[in-house]
Protein backbone atom coordinates (compact mmCIF):
# COMPACT_ATOMS: atom_id res chain seq x y z
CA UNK A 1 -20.32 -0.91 -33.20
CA UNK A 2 -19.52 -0.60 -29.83
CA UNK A 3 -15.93 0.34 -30.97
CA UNK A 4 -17.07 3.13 -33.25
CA UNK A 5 -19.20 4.68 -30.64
CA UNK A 6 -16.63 4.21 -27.76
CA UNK A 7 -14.54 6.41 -29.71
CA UNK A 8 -16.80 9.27 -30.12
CA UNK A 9 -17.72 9.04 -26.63
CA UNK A 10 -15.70 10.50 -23.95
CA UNK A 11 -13.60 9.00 -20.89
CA UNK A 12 -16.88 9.39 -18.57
CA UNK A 13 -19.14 7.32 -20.95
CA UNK A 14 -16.26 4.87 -21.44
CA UNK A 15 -17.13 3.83 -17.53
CA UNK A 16 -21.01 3.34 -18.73
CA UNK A 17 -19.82 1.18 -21.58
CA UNK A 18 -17.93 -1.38 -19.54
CA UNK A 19 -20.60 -2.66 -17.69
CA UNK A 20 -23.11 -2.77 -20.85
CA UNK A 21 -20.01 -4.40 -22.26
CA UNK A 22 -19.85 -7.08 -19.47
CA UNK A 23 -23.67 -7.77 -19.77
CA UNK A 24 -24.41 -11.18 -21.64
């Protein structure tokens, strides 16, 4: 999911994503 939505999202959400990424 978090694929499919990175790639509709831009390079500024990209930054939000890693850190929701990195949460457990």
């Amino acid at each position: 999911m978090a694929v499919r939505m990175r790639a509709g999202l831009g390079p500024k959400d990209r930054v939000i994503f890693l850190p929701i990424r990195k949460k457990p």
